[in-house]
C-alpha atoms as a PDB file:
ATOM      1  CA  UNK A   1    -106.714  94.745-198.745  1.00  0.00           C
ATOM      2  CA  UNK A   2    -108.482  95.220-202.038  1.00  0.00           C
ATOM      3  CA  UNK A   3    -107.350  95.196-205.560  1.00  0.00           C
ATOM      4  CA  UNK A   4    -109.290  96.980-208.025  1.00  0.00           C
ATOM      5  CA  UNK A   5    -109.346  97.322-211.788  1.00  0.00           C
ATOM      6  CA  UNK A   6    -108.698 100.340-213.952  1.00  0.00           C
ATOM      7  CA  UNK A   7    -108.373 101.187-217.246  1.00  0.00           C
ATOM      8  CA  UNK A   8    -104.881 101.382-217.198  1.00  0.00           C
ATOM      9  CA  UNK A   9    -103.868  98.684-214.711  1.00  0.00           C
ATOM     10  CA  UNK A  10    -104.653  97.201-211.439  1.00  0.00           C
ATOM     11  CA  UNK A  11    -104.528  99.271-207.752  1.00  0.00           C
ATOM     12  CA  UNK A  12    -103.921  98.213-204.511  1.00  0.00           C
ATOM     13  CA  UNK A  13    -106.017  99.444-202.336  1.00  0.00           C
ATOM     14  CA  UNK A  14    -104.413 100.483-198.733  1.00  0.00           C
ATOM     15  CA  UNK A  15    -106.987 101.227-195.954  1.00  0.00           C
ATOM     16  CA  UNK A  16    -106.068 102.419-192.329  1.00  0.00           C
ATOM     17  CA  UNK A  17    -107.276  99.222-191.034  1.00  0.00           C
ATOM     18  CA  UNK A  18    -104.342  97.409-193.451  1.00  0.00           C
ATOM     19  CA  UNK A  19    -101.806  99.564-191.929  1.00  0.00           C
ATOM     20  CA  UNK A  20    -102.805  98.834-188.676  1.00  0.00           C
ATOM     21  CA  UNK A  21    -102.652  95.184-188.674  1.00  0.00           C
ATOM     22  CA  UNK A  22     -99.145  94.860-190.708  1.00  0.00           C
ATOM     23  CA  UNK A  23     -97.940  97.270-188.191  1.00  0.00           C
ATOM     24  CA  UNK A  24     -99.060  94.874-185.176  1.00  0.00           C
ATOM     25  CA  UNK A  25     -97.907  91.978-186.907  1.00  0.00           C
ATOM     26  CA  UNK A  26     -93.971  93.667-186.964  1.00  0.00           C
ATOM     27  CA  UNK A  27     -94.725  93.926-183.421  1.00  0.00           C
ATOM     28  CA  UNK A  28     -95.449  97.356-183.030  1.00  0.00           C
ATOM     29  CA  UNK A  29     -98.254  98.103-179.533  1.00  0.00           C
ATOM     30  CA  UNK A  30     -99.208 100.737-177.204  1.00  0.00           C
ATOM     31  CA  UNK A  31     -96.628 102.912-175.550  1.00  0.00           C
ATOM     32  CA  UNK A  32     -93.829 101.427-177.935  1.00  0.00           C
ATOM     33  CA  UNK A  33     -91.689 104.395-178.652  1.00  0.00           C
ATOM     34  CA  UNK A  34     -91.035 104.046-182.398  1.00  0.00           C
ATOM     35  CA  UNK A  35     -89.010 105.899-185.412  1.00  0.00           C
ATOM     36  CA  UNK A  36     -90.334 105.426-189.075  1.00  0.00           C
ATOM     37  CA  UNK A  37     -88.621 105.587-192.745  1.00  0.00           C
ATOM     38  CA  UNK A  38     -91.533 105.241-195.319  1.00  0.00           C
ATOM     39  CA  UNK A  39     -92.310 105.670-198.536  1.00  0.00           C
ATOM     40  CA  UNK A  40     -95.958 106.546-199.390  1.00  0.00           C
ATOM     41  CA  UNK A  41     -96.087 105.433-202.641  1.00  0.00           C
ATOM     42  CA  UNK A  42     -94.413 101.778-202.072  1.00  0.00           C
ATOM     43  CA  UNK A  43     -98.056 100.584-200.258  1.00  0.00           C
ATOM     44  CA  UNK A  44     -99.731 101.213-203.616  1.00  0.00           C
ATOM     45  CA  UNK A  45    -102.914 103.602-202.782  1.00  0.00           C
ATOM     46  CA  UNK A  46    -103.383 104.413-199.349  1.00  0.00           C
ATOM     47  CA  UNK A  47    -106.905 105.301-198.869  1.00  0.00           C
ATOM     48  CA  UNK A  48    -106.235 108.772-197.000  1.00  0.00           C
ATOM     49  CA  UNK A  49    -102.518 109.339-197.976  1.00  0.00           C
ATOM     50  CA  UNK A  50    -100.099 110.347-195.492  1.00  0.00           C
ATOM     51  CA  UNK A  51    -102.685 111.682-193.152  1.00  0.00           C
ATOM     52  CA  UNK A  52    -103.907 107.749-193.107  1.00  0.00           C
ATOM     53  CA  UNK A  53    -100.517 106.472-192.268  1.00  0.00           C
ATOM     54  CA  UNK A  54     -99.952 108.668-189.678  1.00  0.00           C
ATOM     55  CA  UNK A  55    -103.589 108.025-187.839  1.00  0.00           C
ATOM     56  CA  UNK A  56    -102.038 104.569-188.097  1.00  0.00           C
ATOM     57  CA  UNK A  57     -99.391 105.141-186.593  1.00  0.00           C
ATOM     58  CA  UNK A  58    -101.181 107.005-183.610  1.00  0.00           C
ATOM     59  CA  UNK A  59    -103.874 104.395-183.454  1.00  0.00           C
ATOM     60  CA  UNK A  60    -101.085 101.950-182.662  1.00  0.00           C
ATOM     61  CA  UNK A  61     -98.788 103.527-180.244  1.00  0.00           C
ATOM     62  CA  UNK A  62    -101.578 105.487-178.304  1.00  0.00           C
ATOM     63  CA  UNK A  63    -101.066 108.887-176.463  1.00  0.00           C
ATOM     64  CA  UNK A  64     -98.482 107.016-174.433  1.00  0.00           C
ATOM     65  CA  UNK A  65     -96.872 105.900-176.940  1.00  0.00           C
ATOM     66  CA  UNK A  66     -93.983 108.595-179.317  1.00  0.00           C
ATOM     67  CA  UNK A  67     -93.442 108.463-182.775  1.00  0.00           C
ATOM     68  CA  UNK A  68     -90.169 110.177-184.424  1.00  0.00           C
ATOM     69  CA  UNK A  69     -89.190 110.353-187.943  1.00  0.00           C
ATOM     70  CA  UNK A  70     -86.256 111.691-189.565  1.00  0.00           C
ATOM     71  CA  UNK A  71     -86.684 115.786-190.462  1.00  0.00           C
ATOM     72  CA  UNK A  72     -83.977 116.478-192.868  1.00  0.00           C
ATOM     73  CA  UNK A  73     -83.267 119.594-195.003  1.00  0.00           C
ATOM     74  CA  UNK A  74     -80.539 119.637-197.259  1.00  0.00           C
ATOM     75  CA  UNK A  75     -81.370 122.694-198.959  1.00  0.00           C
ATOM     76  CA  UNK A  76     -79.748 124.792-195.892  1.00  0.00           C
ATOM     77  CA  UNK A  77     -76.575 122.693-196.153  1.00  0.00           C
ATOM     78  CA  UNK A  78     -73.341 124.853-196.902  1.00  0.00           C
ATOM     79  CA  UNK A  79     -73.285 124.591-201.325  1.00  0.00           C
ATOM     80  CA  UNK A  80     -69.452 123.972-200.862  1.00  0.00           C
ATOM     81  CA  UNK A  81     -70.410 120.578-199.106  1.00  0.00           C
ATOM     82  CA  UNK A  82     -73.176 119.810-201.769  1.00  0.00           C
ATOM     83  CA  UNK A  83     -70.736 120.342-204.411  1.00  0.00           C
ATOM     84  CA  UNK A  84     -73.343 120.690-207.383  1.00  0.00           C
ATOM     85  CA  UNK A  85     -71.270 120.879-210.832  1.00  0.00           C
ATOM     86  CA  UNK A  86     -73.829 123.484-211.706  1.00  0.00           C
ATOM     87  CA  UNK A  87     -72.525 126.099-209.994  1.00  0.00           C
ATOM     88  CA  UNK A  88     -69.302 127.961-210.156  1.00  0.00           C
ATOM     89  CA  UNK A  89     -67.389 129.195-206.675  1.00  0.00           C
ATOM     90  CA  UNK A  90     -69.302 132.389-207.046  1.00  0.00           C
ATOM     91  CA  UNK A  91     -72.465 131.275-207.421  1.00  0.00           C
ATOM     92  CA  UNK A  92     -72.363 129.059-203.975  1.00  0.00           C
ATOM     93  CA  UNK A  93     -70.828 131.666-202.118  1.00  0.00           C
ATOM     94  CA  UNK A  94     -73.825 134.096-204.094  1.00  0.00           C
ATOM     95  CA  UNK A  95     -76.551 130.815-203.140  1.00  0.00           C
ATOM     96  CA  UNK A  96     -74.954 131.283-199.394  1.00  0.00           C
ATOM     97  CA  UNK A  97     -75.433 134.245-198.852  1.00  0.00           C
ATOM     98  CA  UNK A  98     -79.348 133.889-199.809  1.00  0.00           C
ATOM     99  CA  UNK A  99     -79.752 131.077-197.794  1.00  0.00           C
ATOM    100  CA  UNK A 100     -82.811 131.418-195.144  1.00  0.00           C
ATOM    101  CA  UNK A 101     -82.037 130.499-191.400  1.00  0.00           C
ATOM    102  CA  UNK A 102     -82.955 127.517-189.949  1.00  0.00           C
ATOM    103  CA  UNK A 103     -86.197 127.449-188.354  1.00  0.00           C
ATOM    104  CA  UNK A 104     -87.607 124.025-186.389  1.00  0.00           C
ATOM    105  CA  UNK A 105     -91.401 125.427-187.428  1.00  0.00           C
ATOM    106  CA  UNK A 106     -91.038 126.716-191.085  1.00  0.00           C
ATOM    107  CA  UNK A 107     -87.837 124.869-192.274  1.00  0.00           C
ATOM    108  CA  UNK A 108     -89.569 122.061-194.963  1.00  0.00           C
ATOM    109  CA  UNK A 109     -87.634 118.700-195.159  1.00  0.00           C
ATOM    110  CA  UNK A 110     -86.107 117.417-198.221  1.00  0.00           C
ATOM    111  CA  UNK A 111     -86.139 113.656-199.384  1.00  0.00           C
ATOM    112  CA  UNK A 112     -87.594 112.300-196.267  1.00  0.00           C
ATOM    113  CA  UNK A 113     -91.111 111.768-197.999  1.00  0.00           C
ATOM    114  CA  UNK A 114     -94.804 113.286-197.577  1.00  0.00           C
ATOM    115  CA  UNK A 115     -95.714 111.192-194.130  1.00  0.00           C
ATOM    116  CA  UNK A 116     -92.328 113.009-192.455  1.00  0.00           C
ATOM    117  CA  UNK A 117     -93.427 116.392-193.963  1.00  0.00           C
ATOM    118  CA  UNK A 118     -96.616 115.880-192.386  1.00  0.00           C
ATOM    119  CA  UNK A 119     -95.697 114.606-189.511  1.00  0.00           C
ATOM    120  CA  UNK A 120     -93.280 117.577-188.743  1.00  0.00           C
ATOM    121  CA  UNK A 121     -96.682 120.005-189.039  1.00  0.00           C
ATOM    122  CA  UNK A 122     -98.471 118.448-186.342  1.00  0.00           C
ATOM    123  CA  UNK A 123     -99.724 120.387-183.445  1.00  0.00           C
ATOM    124  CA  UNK A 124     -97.345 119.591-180.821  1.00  0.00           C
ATOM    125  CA  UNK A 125     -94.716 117.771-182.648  1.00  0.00           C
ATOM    126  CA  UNK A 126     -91.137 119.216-181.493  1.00  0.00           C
ATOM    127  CA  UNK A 127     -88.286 119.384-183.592  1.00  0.00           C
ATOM    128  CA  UNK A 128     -84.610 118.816-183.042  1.00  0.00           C
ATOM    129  CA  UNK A 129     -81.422 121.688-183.665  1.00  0.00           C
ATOM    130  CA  UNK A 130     -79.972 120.561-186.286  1.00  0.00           C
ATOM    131  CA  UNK A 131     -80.206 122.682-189.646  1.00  0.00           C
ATOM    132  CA  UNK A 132     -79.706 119.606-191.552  1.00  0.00           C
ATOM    133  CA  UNK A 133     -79.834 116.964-189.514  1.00  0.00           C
ATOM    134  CA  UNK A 134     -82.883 116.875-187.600  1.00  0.00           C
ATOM    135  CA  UNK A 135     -85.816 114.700-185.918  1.00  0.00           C
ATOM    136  CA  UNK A 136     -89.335 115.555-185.079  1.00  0.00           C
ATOM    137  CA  UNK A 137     -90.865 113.636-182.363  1.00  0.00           C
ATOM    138  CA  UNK A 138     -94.402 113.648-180.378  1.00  0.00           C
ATOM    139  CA  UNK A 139     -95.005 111.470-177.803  1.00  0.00           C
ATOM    140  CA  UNK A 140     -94.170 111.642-173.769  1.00  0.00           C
ATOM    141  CA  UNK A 141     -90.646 111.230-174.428  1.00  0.00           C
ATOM    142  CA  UNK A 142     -90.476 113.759-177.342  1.00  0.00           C
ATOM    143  CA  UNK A 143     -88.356 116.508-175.039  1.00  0.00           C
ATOM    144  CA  UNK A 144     -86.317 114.074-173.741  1.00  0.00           C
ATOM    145  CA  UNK A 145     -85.364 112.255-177.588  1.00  0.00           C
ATOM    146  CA  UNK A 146     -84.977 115.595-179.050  1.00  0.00           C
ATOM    147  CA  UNK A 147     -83.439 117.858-176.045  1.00  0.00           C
ATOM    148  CA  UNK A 148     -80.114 118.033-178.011  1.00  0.00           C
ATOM    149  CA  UNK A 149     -78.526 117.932-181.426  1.00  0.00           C
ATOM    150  CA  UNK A 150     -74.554 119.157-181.742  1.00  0.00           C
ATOM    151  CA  UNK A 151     -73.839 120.370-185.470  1.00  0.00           C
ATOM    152  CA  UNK A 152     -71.024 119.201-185.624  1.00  0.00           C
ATOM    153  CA  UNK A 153     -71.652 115.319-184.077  1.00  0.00           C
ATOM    154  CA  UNK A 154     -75.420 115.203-185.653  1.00  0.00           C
ATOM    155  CA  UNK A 155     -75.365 111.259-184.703  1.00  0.00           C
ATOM    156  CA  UNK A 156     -72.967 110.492-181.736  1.00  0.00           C
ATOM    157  CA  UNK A 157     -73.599 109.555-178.066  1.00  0.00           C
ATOM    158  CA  UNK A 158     -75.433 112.945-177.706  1.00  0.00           C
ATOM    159  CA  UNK A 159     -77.668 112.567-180.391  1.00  0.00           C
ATOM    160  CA  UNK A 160     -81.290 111.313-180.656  1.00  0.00           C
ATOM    161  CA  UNK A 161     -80.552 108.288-182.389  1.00  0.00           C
ATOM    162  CA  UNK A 162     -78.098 107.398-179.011  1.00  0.00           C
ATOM    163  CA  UNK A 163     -81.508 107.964-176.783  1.00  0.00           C
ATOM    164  CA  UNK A 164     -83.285 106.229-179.605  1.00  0.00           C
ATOM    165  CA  UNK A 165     -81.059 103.381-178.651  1.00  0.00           C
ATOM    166  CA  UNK A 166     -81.128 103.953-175.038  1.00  0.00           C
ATOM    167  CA  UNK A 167     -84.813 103.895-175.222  1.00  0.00           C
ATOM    168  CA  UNK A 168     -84.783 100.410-177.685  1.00  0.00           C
ATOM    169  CA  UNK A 169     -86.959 102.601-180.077  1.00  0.00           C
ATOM    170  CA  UNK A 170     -88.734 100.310-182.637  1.00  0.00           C
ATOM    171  CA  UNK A 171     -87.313 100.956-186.111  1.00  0.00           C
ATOM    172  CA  UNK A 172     -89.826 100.713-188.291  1.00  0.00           C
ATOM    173  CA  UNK A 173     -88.431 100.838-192.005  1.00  0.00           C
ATOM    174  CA  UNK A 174     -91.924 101.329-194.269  1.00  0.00           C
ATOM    175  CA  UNK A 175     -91.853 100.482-198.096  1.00  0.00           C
ATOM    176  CA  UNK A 176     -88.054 101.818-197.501  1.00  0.00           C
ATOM    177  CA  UNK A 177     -84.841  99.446-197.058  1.00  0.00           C
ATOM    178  CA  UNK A 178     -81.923  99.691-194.818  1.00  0.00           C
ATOM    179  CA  UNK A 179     -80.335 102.340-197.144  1.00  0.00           C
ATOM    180  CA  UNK A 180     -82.816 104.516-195.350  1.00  0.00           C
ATOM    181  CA  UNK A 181     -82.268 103.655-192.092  1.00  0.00           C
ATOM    182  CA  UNK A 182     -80.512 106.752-190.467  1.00  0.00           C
ATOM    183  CA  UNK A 183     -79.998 105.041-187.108  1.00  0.00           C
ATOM    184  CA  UNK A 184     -77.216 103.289-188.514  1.00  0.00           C
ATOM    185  CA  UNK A 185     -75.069 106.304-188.626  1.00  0.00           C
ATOM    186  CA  UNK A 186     -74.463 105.895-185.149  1.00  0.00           C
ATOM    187  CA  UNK A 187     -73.516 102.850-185.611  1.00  0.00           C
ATOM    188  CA  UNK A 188     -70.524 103.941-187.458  1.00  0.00           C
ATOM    189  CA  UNK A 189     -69.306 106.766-184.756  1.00  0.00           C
ATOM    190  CA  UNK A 190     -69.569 103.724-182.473  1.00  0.00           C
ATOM    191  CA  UNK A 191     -67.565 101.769-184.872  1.00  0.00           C
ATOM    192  CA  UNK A 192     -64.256 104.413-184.937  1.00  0.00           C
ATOM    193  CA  UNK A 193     -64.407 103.354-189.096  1.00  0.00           C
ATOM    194  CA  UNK A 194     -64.637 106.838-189.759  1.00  0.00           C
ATOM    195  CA  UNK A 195     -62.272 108.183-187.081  1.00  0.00           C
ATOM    196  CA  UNK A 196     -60.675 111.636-188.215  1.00  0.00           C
ATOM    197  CA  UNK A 197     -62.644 111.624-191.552  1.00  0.00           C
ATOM    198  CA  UNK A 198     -64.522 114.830-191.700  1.00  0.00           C
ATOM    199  CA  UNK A 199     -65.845 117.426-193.905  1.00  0.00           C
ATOM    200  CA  UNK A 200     -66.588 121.144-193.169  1.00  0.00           C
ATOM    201  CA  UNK A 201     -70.429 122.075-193.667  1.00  0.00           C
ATOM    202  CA  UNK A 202     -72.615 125.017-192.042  1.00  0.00           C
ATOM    203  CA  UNK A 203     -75.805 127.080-192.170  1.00  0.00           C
ATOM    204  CA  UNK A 204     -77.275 130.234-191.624  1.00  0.00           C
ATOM    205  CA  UNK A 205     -78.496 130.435-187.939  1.00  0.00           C
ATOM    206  CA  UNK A 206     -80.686 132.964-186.041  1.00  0.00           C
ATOM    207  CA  UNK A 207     -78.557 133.965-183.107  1.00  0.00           C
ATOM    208  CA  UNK A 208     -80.844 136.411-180.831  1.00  0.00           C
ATOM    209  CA  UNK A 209     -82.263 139.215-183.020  1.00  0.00           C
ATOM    210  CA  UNK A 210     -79.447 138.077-185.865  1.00  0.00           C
ATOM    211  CA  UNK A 211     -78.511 135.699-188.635  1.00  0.00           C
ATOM    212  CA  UNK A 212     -75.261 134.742-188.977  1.00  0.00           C
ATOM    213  CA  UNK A 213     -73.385 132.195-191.541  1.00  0.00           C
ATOM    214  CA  UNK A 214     -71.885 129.512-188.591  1.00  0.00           C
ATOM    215  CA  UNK A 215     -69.446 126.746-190.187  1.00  0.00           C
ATOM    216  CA  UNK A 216     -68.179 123.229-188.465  1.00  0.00           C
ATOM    217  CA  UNK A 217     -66.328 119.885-189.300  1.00  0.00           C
ATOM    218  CA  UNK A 218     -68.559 116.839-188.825  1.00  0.00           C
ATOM    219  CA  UNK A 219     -67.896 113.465-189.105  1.00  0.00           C
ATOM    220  CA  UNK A 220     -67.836 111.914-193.535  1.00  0.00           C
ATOM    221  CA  UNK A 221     -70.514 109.540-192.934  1.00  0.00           C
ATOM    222  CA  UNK A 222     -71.598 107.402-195.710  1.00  0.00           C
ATOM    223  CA  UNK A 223     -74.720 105.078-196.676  1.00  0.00           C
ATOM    224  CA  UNK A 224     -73.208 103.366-199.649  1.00  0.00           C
ATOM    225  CA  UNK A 225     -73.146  99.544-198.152  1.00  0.00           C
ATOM    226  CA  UNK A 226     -76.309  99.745-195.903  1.00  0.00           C
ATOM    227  CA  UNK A 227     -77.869  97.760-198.314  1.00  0.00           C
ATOM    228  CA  UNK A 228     -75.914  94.596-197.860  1.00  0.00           C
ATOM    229  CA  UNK A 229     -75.113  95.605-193.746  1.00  0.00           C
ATOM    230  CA  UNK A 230     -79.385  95.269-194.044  1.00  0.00           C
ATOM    231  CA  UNK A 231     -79.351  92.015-196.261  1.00  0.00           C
ATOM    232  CA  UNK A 232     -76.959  90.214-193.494  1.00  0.00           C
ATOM    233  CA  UNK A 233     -78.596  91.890-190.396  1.00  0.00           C
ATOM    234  CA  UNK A 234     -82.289  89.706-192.214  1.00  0.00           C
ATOM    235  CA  UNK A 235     -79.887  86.528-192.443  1.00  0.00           C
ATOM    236  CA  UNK A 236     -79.058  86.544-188.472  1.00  0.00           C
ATOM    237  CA  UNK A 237     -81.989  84.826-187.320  1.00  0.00           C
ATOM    238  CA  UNK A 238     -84.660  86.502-185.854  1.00  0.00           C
ATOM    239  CA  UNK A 239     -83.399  89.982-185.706  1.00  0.00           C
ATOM    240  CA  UNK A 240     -85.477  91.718-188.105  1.00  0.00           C
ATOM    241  CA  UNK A 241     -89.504  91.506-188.358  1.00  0.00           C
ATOM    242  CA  UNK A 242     -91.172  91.311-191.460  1.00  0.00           C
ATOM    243  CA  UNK A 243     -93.893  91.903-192.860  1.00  0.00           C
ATOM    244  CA  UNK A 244     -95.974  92.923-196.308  1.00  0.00           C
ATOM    245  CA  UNK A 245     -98.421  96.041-196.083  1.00  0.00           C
ATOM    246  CA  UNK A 246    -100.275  96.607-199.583  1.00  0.00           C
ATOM    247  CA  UNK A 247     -96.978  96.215-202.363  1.00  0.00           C
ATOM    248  CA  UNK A 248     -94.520  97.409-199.519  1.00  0.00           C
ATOM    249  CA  UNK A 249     -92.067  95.140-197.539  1.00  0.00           C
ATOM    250  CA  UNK A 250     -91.952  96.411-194.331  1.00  0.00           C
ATOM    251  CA  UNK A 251     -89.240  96.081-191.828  1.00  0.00           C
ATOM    252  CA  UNK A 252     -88.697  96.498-187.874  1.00  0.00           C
ATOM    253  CA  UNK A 253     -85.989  96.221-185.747  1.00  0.00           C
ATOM    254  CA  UNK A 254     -84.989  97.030-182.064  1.00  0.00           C
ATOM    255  CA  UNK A 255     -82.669  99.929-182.073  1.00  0.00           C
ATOM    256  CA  UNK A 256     -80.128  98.641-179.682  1.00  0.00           C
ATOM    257  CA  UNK A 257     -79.903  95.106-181.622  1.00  0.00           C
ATOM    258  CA  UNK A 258     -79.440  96.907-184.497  1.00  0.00           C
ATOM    259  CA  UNK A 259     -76.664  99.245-183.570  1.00  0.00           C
ATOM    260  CA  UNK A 260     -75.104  96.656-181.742  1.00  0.00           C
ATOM    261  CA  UNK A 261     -74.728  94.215-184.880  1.00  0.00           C
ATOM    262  CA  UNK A 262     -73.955  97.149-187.313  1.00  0.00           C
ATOM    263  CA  UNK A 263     -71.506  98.939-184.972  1.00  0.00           C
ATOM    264  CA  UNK A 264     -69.337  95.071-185.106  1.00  0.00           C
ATOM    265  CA  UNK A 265     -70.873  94.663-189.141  1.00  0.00           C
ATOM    266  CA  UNK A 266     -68.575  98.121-189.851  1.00  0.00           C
ATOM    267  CA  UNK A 267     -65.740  96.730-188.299  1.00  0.00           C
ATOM    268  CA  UNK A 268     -65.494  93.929-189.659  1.00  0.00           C
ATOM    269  CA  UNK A 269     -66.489  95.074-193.444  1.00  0.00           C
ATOM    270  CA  UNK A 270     -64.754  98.464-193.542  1.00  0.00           C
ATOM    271  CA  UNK A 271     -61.447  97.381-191.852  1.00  0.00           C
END
């Protein structure tokens, strides 16, 4: 990696050959199956951008190998559950009512970063169900990760985070910390913490030749102590991999481990 002066400050220089060897050395190889939180912008400059992480990325698993990131879009979520102050009961119900449908092609994420964006647009990545909730995954095992989504149980045992688990997907946490890790959501269902705490969302959905306004009750999930769940899980020897890339700390963790020490970390810490 390179460092090199400006007139303003100093840049770290990121090249696809950096990427590559901080991702062996979390122990990332071929035919892994692997999902990724990152944030662009924590490596310093990336030679390439996103398109550079992602060749990455591909370099390391191989064609056998499949790579899944989180695909979020909370812009289609129902603007009673969002709750912005701006806006007055008539102007959600108004904002509802001009909501688009959900669509696993067009439908951009939101707040998932400019390597998920991109890595939702390439030529035979699939996407999950979920209007709000979903994954995008290409690989071998992409069908199989993705072949189901309920709306109203977006992370339980028929998720893709539960055959993320099944799998032992590497989670590979990127210039991000465990307050991005969406596998641990599961972890919660699994830890009955959250049992009978729900709130009502929905969507616009095509149905046939139609789009119709479809509303559920999903589990309350929260992220608000993944932070220090993520600060003990580094503490328990050996569980999380670590490495720097550029300015980024970089994480990884095996799925199963994880959800297995966060499902008994809720229980203990949430009561």
């Amino acid at each position: 990696m390179k460092t090199i002066a400006t007139s303003a400050s100093s840049v770290q220089l990121v090249t696809q050959g950096d990427l590559t060897e901080g991702l062996a050395g979390l122990g990332l190889g071929r035919g892994d199956v692997a999902v990724v939180h990152c944030s662009l912008s924590a490596f310093g400059m990336v030679v390439g951008g996103e398109q550079t992480v992602l060749a990455s990325l591909n370099e390391t698993l191989g064609p056998e190998g499949t790579l899944v990131m989180p695909s979020q879009s909370w812009q289609l979520c129902d603007p009673e559950f969002l709750a912005d102050a701006r806006f007055d009961a008539s102007a959600r119900r108004a904002i509802r009512d001009a909501l688009p449908p959900y669509d696993a092609h067009l439908t951009p994420t939101r707040s998932m970063g400019a390597v998920a964006e991109l890595f939702r647009m390439q030529p035979g990545a699939l996407r999950s169900p979920h209007p709000h909730r979903s994954f995008a995954a290409l690989g071998p095992l992409a069908g199989h990760i993705l072949g189901s989504q309920e709306n109203d149980d977006p992370f339980g045992c028929s998720s893709p985070i539960a055959r993320l688990v099944e799998l032992d997907a590497m989670v590979l946490l990127l210039g991000v910390g465990f307050d991005r890790c969406t596998e641990l959501h599961h972890a919660e269902i699994l830890s009955g913490t959250l049992q009978g705490d729900v709130i009502t969302n929905g969507a616009r959905l095509k149905r046939g030749e139609r789009t119709v306004w479809t509303s559920w009750s999903e589990p309350r999930v929260r992220s608000d102590d993944f932070a220090d769940l993520g600060r003990d899980a580094e503490g328990d020897g050996g569980l999380v991999q670590r490495v720097t890339i550029g300015r980024a700390s970089c994480r990884a963790v095996r799925a199963r481990a994880l959800t297995e020490f966060a499902t008994e970390w809720f229980r203990m810490h949430r009561g």
